[in-house]
C-alpha atoms as a PDB file:
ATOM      1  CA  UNK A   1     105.850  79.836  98.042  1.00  0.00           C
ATOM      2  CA  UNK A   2     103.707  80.538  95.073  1.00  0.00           C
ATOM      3  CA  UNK A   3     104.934  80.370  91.545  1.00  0.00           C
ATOM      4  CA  UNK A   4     102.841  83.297  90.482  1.00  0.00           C
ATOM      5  CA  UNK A   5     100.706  85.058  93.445  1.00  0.00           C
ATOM      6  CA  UNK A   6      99.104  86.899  90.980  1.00  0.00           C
ATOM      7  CA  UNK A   7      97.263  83.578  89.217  1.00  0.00           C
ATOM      8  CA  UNK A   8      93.273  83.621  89.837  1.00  0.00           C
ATOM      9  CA  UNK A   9      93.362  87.346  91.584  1.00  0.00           C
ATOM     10  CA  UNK A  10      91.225  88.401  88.464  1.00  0.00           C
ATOM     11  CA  UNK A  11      88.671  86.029  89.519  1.00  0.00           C
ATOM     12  CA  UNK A  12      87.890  86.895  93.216  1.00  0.00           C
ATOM     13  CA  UNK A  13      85.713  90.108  93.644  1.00  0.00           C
ATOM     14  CA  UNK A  14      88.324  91.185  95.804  1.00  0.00           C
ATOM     15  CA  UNK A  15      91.303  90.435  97.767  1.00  0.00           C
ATOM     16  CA  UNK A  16      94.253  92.211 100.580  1.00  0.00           C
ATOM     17  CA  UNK A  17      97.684  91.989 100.911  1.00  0.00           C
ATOM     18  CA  UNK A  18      99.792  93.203 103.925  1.00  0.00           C
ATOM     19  CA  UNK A  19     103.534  93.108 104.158  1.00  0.00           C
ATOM     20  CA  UNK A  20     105.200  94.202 107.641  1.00  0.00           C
ATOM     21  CA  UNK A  21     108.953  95.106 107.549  1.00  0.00           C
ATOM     22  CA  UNK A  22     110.717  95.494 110.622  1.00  0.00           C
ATOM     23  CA  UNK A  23     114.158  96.365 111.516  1.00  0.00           C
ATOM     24  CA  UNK A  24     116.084  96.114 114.502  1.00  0.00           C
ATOM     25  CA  UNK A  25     119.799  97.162 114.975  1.00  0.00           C
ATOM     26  CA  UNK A  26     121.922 100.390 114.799  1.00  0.00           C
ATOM     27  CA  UNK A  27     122.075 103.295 112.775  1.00  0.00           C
ATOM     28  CA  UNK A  28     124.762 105.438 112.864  1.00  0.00           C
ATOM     29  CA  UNK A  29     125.855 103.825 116.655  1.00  0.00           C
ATOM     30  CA  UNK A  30     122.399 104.399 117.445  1.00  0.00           C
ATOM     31  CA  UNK A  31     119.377 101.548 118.502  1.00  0.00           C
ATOM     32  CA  UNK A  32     116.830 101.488 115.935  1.00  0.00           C
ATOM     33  CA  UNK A  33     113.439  99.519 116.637  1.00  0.00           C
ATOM     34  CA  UNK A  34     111.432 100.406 113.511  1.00  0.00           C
ATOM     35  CA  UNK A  35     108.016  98.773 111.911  1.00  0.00           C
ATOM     36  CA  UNK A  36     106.344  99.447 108.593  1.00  0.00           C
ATOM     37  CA  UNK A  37     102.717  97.920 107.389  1.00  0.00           C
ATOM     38  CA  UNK A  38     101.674  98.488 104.217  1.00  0.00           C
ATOM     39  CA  UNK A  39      98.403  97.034 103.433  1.00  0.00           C
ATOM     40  CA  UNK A  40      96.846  96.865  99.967  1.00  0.00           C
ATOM     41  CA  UNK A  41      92.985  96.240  99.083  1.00  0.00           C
ATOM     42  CA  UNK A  42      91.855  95.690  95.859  1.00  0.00           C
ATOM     43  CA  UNK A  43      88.310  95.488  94.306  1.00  0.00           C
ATOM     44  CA  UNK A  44      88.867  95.112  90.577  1.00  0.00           C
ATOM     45  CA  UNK A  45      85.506  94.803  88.842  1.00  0.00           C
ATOM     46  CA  UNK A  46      84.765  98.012  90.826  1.00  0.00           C
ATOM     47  CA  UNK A  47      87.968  99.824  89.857  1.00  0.00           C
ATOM     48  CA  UNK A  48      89.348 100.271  93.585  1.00  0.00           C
ATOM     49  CA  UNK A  49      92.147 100.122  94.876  1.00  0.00           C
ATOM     50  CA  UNK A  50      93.473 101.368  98.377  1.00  0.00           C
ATOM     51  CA  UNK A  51      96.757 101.519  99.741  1.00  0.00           C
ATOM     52  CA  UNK A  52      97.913 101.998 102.941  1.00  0.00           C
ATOM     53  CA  UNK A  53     101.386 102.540 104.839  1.00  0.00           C
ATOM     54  CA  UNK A  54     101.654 102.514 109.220  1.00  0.00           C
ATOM     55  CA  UNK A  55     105.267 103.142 110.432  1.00  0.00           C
ATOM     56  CA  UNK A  56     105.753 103.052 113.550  1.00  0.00           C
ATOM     57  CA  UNK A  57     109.650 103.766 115.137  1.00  0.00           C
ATOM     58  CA  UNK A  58     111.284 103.010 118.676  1.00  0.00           C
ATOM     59  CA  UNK A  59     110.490 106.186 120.259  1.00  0.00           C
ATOM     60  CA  UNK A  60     106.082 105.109 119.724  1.00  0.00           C
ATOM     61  CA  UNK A  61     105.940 108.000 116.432  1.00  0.00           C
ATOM     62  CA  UNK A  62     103.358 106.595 114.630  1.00  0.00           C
ATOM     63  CA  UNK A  63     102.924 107.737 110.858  1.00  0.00           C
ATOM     64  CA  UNK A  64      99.950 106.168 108.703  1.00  0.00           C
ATOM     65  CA  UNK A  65      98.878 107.958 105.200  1.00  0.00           C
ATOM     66  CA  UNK A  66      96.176 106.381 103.125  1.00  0.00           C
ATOM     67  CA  UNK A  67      95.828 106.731  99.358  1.00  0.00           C
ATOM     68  CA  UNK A  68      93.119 105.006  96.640  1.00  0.00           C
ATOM     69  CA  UNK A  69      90.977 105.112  94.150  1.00  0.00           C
ATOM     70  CA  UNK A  70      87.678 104.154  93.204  1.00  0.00           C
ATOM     71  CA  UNK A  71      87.055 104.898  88.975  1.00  0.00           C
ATOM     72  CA  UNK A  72      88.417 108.405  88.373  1.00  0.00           C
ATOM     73  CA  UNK A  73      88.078 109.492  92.171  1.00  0.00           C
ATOM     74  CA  UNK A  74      91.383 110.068  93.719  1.00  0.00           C
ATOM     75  CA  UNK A  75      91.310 109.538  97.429  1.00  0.00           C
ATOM     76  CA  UNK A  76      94.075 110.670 100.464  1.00  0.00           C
ATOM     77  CA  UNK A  77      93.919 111.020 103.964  1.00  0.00           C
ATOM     78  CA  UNK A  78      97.168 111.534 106.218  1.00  0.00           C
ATOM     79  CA  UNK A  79      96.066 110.058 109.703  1.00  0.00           C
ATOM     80  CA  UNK A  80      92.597 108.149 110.626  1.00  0.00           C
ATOM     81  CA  UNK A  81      91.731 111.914 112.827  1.00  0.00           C
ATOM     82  CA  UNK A  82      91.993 113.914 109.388  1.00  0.00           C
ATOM     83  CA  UNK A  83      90.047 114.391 106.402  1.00  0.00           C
ATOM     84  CA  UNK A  84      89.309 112.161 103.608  1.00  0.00           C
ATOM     85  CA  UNK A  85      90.158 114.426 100.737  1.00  0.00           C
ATOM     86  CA  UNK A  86      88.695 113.080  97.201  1.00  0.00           C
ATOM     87  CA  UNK A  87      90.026 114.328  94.014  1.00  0.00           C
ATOM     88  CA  UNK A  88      88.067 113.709  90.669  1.00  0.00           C
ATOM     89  CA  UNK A  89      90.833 115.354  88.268  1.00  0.00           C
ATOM     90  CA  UNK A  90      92.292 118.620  88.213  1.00  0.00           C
ATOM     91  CA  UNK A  91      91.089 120.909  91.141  1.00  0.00           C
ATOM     92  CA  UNK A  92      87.923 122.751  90.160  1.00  0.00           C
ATOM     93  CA  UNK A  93      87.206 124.566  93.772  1.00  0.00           C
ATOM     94  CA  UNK A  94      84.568 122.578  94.589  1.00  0.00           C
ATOM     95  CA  UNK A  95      84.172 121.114  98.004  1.00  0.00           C
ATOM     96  CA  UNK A  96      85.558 117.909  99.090  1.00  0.00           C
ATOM     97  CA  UNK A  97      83.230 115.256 100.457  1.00  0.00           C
ATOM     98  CA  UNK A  98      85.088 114.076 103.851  1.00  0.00           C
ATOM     99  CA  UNK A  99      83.077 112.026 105.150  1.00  0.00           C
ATOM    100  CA  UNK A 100      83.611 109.751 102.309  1.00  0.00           C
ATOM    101  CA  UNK A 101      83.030 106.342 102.999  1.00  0.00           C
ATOM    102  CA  UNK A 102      85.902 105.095 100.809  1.00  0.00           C
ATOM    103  CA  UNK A 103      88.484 106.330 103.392  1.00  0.00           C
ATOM    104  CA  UNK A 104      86.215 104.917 106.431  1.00  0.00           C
ATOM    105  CA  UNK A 105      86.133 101.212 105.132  1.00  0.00           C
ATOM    106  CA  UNK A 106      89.600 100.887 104.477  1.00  0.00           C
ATOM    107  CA  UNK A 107      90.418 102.777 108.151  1.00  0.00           C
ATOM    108  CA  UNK A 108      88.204 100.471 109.863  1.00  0.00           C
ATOM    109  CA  UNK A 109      90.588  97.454 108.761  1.00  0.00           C
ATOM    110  CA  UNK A 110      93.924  99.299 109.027  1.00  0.00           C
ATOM    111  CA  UNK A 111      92.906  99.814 112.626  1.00  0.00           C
END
């Protein structure tokens, strides 16, 4: 176990973290088989970060949202089928770019 797992992070051009939680038991007299992955990627001397989170429970329901940014550009996308949805800001009407390749990079390693 590290002291510090944050020492020498600010040197590397960038880095990932995942942390899986599982749980199996009972809830409320009930079996409960239940996974959750988050899954972090960070390029600091680019300003990006993304962040993801895949839960998956005993009956196969599989949940994944995806959230980052890159500078001021806000980025979210619900499942790996929907669209990428950037934000720079407050909404100004303008369209969204969904094909954003942001979104695609970090999908291609979540899945």
């Amino acid at each position: 176990m590290l002291a510090d797992p944050q020492v020498g992070l600010n040197g590397l051009d960038n880095y990932q973290a995942d942390l899986k939680i599982s749980f199996k038991g009972t809830q409320d007299g009930q079996p409960v088989n239940q996974t959750d992955t988050y899954g972090q990627d960070e390029w600091p001397k680019l300003a990006a970060r993304f962040t993801s989170m895949d839960s998956l429970d005993d009956s196969g329901a599989r949940q994944v949202i995806l959230t980052g940014s890159v500078g001021e550009a806000q980025y979210f996308q619900a499942t790996s089928a929907s669209l990428c949805i950037p934000n720079w800001g407050a909404p100004s009407g303008g369209s969204s770019d969904s094909s954003s390749p942001a979104c695609s990079r970090r999908w291609a390693r979540a899945n």
